[in-house]
N, C-alpha and C. Protein backbone atom coordinates (compact mmCIF):
# COMPACT_ATOMS: atom_id res chain seq x y z
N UNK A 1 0.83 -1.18 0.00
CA UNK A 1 0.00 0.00 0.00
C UNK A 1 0.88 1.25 0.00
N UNK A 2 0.58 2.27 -0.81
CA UNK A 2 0.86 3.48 -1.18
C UNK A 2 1.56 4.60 0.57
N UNK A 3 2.13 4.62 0.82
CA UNK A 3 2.37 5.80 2.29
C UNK A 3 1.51 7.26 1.50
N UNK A 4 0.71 7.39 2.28
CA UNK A 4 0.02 8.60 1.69
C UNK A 4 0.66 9.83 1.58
N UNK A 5 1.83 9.59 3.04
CA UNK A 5 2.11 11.02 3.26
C UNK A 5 3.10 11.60 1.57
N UNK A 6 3.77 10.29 1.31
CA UNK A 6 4.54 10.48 -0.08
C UNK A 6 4.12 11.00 -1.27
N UNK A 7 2.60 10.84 -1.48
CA UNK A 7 1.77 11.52 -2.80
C UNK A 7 1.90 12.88 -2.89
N UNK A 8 1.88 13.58 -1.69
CA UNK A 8 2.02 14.94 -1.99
C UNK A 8 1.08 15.47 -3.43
N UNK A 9 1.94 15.57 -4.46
CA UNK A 9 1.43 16.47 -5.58
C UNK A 9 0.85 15.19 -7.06
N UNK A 10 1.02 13.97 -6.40
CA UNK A 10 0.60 12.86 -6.90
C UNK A 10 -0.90 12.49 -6.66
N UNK A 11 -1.37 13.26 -5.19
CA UNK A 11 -2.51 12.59 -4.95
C UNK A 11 -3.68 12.43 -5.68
N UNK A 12 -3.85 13.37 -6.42
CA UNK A 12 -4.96 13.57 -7.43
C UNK A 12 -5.08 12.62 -8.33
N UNK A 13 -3.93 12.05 -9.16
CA UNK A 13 -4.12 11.57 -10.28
C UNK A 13 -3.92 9.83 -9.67
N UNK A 14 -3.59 9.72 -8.17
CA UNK A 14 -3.59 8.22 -7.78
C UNK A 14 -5.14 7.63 -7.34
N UNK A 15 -6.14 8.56 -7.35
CA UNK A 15 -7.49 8.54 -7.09
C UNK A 15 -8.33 8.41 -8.55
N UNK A 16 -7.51 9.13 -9.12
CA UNK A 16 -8.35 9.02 -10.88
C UNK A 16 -8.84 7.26 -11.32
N UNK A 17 -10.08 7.49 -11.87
CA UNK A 17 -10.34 6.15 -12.12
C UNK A 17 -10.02 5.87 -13.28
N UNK A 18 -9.23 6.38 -14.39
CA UNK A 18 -8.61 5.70 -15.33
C UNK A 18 -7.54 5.41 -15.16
N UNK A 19 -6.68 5.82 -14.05
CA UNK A 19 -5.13 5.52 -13.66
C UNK A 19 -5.36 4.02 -12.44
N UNK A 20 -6.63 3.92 -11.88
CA UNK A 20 -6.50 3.01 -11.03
C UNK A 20 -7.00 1.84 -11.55
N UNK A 21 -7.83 2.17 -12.72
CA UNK A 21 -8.20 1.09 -14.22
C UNK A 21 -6.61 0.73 -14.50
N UNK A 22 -5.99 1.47 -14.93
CA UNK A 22 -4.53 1.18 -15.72
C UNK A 22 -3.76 0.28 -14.92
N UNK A 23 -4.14 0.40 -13.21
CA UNK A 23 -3.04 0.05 -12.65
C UNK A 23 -3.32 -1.45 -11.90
N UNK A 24 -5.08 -2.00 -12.37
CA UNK A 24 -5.44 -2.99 -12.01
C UNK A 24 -5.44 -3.58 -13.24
N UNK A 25 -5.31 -3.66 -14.56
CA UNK A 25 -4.57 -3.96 -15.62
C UNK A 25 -3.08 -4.43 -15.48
N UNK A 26 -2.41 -3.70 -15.07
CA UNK A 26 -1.27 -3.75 -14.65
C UNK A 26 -0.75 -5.38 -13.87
N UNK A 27 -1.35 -4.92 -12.72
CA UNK A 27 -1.94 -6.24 -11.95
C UNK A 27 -2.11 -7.72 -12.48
N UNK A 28 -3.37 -7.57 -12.98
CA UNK A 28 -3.94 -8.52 -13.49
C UNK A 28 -2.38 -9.14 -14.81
N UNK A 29 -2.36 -8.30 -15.40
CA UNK A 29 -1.54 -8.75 -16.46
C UNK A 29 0.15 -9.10 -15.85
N UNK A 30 0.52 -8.88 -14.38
CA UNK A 30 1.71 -9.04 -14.10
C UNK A 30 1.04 -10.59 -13.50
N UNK A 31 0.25 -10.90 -12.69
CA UNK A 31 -0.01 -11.93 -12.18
C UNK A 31 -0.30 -13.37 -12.94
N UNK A 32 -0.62 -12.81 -14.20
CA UNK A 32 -1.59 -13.24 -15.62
C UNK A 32 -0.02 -13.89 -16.12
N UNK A 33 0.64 -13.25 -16.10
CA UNK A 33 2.12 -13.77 -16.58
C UNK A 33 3.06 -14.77 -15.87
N UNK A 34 2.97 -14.60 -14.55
CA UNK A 34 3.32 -15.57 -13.49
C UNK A 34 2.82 -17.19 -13.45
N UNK A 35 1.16 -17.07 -13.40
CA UNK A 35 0.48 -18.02 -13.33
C UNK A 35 0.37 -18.88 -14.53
N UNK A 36 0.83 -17.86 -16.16
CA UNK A 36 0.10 -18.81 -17.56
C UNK A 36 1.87 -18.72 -18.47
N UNK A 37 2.69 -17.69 -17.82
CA UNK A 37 4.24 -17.48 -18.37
C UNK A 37 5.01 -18.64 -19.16
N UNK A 38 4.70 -19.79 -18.65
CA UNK A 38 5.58 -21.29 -18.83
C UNK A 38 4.92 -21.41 -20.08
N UNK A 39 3.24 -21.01 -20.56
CA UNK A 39 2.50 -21.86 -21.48
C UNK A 39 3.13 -20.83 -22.77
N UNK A 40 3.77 -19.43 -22.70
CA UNK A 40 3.71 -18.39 -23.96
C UNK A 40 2.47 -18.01 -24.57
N UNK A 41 1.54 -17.81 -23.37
CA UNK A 41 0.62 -17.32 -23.71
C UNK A 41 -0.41 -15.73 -22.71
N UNK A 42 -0.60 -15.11 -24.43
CA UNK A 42 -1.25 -14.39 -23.63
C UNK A 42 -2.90 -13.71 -23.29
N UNK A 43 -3.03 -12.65 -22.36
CA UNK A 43 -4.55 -13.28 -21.92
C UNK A 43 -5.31 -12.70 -23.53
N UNK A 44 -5.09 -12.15 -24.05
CA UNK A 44 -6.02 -11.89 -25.27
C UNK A 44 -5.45 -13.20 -26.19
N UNK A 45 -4.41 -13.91 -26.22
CA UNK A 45 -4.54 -15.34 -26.87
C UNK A 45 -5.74 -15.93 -26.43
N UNK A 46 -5.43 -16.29 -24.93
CA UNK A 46 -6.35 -16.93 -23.85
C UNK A 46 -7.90 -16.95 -24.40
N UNK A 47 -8.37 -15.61 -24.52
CA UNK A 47 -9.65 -15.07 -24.89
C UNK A 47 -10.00 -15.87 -26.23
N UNK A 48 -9.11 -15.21 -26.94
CA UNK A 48 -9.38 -15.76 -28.37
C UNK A 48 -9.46 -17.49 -28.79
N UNK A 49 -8.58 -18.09 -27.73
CA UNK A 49 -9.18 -19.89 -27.99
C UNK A 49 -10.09 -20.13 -27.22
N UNK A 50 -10.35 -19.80 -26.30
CA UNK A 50 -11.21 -19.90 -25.98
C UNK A 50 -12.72 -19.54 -26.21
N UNK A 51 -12.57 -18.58 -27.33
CA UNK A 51 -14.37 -18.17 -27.75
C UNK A 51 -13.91 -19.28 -28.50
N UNK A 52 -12.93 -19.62 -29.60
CA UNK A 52 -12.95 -20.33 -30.95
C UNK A 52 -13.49 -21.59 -30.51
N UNK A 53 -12.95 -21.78 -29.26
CA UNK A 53 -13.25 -23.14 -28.47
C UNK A 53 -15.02 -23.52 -28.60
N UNK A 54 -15.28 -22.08 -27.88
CA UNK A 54 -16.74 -21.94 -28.10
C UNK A 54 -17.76 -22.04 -28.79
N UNK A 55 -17.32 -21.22 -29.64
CA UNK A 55 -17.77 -20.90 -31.62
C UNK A 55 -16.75 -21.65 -32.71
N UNK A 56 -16.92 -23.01 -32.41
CA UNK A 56 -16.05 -23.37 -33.90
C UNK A 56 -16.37 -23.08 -34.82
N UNK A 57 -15.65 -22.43 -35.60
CA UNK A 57 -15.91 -22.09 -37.11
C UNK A 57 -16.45 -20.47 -36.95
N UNK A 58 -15.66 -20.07 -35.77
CA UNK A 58 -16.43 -18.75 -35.94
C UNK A 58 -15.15 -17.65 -36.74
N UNK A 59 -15.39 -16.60 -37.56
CA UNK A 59 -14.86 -15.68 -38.20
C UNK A 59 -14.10 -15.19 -37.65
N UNK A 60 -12.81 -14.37 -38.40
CA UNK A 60 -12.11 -12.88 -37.18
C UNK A 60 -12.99 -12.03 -36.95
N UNK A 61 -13.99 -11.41 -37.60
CA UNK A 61 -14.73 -10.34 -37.49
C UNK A 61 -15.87 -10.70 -36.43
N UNK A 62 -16.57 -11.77 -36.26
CA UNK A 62 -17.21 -12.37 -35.16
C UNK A 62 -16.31 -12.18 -33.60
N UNK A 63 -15.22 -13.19 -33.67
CA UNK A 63 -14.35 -13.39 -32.66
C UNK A 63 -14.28 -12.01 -32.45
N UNK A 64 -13.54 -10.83 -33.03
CA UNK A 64 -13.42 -9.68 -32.35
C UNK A 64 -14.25 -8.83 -31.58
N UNK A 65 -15.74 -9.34 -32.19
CA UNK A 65 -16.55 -8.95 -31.45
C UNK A 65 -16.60 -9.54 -29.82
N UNK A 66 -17.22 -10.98 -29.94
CA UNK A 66 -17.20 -12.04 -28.76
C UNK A 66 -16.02 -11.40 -27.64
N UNK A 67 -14.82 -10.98 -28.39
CA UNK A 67 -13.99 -11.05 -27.02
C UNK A 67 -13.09 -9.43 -27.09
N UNK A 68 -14.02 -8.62 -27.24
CA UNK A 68 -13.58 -7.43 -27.60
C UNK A 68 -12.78 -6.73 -27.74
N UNK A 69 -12.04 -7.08 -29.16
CA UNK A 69 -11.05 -6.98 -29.36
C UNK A 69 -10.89 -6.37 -30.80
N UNK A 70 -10.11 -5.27 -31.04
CA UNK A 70 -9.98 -4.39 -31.63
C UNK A 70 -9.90 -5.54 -33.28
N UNK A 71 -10.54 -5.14 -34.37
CA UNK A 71 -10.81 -6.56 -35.57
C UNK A 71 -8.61 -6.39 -36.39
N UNK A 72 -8.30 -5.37 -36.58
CA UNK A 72 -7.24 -4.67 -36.73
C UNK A 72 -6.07 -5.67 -36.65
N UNK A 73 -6.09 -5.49 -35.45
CA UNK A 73 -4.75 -6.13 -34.50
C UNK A 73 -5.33 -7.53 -34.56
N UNK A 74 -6.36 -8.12 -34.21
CA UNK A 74 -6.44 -9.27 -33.91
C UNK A 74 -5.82 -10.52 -34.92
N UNK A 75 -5.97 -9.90 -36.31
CA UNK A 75 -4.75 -10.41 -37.63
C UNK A 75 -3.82 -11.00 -37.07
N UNK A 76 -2.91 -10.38 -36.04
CA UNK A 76 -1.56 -10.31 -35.35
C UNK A 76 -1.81 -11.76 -34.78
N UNK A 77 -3.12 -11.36 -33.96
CA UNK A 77 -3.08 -12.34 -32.73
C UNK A 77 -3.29 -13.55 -32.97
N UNK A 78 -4.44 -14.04 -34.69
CA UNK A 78 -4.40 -15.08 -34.98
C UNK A 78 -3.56 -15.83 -35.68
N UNK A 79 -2.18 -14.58 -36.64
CA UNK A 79 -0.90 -15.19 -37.30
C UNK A 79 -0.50 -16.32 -35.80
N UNK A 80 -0.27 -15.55 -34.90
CA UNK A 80 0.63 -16.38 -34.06
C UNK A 80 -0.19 -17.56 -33.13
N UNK A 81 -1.22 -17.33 -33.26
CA UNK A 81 -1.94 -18.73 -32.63
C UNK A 81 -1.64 -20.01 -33.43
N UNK A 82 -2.10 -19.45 -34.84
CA UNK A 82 -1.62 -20.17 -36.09
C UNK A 82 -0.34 -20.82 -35.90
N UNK A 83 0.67 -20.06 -36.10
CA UNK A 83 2.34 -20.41 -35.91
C UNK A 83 2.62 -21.08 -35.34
N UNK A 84 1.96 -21.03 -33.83
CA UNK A 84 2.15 -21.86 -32.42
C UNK A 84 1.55 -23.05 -32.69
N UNK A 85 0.80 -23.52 -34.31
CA UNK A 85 -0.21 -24.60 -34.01
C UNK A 85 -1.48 -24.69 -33.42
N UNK A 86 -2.27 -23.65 -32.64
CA UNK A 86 -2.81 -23.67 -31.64
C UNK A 86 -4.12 -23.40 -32.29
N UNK A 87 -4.27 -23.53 -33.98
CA UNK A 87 -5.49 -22.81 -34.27
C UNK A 87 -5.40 -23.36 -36.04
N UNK A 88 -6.64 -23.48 -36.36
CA UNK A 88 -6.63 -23.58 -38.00
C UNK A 88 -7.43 -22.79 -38.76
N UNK A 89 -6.84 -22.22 -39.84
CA UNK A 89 -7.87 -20.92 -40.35
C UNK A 89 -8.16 -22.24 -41.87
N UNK A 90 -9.27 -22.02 -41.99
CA UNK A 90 -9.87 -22.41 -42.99
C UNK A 90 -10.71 -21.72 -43.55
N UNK A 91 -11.21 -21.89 -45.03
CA UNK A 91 -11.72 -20.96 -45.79
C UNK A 91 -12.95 -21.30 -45.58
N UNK A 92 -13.65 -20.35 -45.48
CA UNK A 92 -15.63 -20.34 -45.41
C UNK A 92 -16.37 -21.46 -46.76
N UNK A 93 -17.31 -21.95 -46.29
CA UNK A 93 -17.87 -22.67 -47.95
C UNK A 93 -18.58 -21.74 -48.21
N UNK A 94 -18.77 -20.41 -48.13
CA UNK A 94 -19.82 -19.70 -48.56
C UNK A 94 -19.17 -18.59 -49.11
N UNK A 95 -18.46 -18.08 -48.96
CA UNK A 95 -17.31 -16.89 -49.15
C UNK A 95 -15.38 -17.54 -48.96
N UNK A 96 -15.28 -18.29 -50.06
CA UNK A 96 -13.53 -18.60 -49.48
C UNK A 96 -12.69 -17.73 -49.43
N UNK A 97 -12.81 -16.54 -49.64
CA UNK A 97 -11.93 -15.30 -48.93
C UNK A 97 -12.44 -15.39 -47.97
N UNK A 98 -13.38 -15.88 -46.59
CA UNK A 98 -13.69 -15.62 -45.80
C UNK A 98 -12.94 -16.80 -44.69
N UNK A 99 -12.45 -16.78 -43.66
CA UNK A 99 -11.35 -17.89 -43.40
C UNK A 99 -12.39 -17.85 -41.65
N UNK A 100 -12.38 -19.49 -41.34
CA UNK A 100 -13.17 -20.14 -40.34
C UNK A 100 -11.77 -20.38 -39.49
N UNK A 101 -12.03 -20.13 -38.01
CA UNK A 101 -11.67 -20.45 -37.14
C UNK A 101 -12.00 -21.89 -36.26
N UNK A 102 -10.78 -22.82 -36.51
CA UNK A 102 -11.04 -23.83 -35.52
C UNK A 102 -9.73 -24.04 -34.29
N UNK A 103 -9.72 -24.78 -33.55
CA UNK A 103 -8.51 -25.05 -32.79
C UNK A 103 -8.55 -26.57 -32.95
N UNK A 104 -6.91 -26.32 -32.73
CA UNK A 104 -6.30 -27.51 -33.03
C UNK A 104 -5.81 -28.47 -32.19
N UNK A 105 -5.86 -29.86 -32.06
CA UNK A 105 -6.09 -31.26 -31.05
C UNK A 105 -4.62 -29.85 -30.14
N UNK A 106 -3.88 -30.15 -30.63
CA UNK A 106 -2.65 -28.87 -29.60
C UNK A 106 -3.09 -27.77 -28.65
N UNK A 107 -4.32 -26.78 -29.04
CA UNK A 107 -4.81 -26.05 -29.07
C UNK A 107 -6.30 -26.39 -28.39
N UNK A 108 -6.61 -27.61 -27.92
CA UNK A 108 -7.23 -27.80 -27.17
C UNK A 108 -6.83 -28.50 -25.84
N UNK A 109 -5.48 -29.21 -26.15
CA UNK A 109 -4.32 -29.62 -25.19
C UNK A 109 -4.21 -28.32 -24.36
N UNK A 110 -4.02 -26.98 -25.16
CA UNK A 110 -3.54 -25.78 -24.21
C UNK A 110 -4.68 -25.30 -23.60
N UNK A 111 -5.46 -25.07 -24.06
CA UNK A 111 -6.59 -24.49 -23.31
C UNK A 111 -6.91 -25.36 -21.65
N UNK A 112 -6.78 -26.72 -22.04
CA UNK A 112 -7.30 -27.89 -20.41
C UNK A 112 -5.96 -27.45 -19.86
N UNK A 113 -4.60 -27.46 -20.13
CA UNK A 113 -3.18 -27.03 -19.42
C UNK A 113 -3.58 -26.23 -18.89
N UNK A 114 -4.39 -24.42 -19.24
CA UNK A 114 -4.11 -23.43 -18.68
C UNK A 114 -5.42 -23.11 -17.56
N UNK A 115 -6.50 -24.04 -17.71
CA UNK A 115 -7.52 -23.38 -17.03
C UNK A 115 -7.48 -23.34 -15.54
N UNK A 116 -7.03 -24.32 -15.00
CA UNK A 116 -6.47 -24.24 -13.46
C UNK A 116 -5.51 -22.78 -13.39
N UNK A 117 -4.22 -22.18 -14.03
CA UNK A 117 -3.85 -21.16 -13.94
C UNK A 117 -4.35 -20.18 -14.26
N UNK A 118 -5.23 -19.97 -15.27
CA UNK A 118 -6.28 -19.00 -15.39
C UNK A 118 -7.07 -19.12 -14.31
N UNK A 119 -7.74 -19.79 -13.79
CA UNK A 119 -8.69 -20.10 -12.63
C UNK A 119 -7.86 -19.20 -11.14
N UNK A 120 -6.41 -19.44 -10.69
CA UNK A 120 -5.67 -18.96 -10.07
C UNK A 120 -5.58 -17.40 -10.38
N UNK A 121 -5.45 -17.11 -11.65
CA UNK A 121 -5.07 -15.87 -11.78
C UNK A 121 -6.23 -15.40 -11.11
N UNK A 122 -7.57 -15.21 -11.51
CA UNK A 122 -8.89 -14.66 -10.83
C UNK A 122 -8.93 -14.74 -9.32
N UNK A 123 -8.48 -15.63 -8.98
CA UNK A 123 -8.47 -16.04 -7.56
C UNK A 123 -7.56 -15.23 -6.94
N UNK A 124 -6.31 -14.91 -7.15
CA UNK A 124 -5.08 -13.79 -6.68
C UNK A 124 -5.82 -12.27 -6.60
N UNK A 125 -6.26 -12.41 -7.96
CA UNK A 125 -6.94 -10.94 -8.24
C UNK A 125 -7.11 -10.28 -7.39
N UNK A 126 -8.50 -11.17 -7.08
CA UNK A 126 -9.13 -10.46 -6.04
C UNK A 126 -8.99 -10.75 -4.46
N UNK A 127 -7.76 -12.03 -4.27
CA UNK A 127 -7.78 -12.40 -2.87
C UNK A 127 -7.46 -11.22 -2.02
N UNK A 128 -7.41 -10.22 -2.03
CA UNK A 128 -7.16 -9.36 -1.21
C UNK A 128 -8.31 -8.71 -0.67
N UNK A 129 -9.42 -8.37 -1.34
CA UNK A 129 -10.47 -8.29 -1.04
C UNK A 129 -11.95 -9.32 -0.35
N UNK A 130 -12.11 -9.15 0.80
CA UNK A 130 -13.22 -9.83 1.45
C UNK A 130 -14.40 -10.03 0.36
N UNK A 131 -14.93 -11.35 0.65
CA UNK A 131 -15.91 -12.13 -0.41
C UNK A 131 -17.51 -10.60 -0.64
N UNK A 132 -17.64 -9.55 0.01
CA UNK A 132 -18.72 -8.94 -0.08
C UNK A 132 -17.98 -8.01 -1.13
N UNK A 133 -17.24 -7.63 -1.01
CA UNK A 133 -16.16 -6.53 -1.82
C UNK A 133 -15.60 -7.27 -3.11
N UNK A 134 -15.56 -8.43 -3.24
CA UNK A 134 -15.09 -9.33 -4.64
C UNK A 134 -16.83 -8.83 -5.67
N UNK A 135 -17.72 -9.41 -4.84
CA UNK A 135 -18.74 -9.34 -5.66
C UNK A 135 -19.42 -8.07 -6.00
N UNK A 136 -19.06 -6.75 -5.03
CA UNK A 136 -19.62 -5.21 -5.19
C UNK A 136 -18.56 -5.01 -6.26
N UNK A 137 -17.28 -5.20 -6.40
CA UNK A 137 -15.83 -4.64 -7.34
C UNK A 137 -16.43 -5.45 -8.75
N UNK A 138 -17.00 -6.88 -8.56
CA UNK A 138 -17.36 -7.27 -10.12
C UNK A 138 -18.64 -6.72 -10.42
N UNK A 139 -19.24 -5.99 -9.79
CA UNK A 139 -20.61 -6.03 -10.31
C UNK A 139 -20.67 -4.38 -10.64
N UNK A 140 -19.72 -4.03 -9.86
CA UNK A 140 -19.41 -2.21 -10.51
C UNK A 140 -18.46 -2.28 -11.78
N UNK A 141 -17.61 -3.20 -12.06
CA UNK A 141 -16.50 -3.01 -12.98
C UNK A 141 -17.17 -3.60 -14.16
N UNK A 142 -18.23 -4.31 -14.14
CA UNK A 142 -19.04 -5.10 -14.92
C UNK A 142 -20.34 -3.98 -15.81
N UNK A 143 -21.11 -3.48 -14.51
CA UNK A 143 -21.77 -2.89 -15.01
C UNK A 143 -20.97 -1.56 -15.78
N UNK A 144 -20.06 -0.95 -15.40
CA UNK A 144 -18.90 0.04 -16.16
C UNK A 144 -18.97 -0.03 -17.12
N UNK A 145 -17.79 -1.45 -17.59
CA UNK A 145 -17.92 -1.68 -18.62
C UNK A 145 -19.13 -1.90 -19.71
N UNK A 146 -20.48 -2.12 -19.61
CA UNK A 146 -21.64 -2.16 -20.04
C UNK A 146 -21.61 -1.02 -20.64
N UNK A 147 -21.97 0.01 -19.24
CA UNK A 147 -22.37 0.80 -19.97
C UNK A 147 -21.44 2.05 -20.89
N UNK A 148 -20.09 1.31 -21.09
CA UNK A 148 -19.49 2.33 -21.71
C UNK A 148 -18.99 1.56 -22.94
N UNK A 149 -19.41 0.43 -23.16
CA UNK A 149 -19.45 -0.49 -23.90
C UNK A 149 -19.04 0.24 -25.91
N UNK A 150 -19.92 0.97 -26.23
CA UNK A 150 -20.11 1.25 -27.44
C UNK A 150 -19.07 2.38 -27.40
N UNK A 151 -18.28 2.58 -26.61
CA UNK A 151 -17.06 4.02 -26.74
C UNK A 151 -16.15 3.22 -26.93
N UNK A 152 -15.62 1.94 -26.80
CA UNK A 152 -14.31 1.46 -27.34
C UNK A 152 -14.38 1.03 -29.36
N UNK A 153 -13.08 0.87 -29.75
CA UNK A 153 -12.97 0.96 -30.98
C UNK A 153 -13.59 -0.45 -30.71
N UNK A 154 -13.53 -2.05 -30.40
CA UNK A 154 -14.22 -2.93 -30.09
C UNK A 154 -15.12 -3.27 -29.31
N UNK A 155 -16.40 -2.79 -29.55
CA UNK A 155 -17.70 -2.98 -28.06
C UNK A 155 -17.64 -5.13 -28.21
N UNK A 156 -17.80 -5.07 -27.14
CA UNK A 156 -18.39 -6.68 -26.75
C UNK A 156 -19.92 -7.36 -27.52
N UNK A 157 -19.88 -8.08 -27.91
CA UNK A 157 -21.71 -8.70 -28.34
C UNK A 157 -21.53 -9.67 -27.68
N UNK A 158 -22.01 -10.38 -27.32
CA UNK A 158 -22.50 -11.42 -26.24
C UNK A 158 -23.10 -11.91 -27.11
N UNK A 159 -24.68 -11.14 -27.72
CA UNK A 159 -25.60 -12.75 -27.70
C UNK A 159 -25.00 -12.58 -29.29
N UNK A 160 -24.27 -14.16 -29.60
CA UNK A 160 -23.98 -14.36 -31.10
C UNK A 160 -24.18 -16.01 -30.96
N UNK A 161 -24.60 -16.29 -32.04
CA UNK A 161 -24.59 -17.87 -32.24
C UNK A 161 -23.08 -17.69 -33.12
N UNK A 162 -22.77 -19.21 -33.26
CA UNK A 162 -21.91 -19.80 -33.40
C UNK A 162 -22.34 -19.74 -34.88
């Protein structure tokens, strides 16, 4: 914990809720690295086999939605799932410029490897916080995100079929 008396001319911007967003990011993604580090994977990989897991045969432009993620970059993220083995792009029967997402027997090997450490990571998260304060912190950071949902370059969709 922070010594308060040290903020001095800091204090303002250590209260800001986009710096204390940044810095539970921070967090999450240093702990996120500890717990999943050994597998070379990361949590927007994580995300991404795991919807594919979900939605076989689902699109990049779908997936970016499902796990909100900028459609852009995510190119990046599926070259190297690819590379790693961890994923197969196949062409649509309806559009073959259009390329289907599956995962691969490897790529479902990684996903059962990591879910106990993913499971841990959540669990660290928030162990610092008492079980009434885990569920007020998800249900404010939850509803947040909702409702600010349509201001990122990737909003979330939820309800999608496969």
């Amino acid at each position: 914990m922070r010594d308060s008396e040290d903020d001095g001319p800091m204090q303002e911007i250590y209260g800001m809720p986009g710096h204390l967003i940044r810095r539970a990011q921070q967090i999450s993604g240093a702990i996120f690295a500890e717990e999943v580090g050994e597998f070379d994977l990361t949590s927007v990989q994580f995300s991404a086999l795991f919807a594919i897991r979900a939605y076989p045969g689902v699109d990049a432009t779908r997936l970016s939605a499902l796990i909100a993620f900028d459609r852009s970059t995510l190119g990046g993220v599926l070259e190297r799932l690819e590379a790693k083995g961890w994923i197969a792009r196949e062409p649509a029967p309806e559009d073959r410029r259009a390329k289907r997402l599956r995962l691969t027997r490897a790529g479902m090997d990684l996903l059962r490897k990591v879910e106990a450490p993913v499971r841990r990571v959540q669990e660290r998260l928030l162990a610092p916080l008492s079980p009434a304060d885990r569920a007020t912190f998800l249900r404010l950071v939850a509803q947040l995100a909702d409702l600010h949902n349509e201001v990122t370059p990737a909003p979330i969709r939820r309800a999608m079929a496969g």
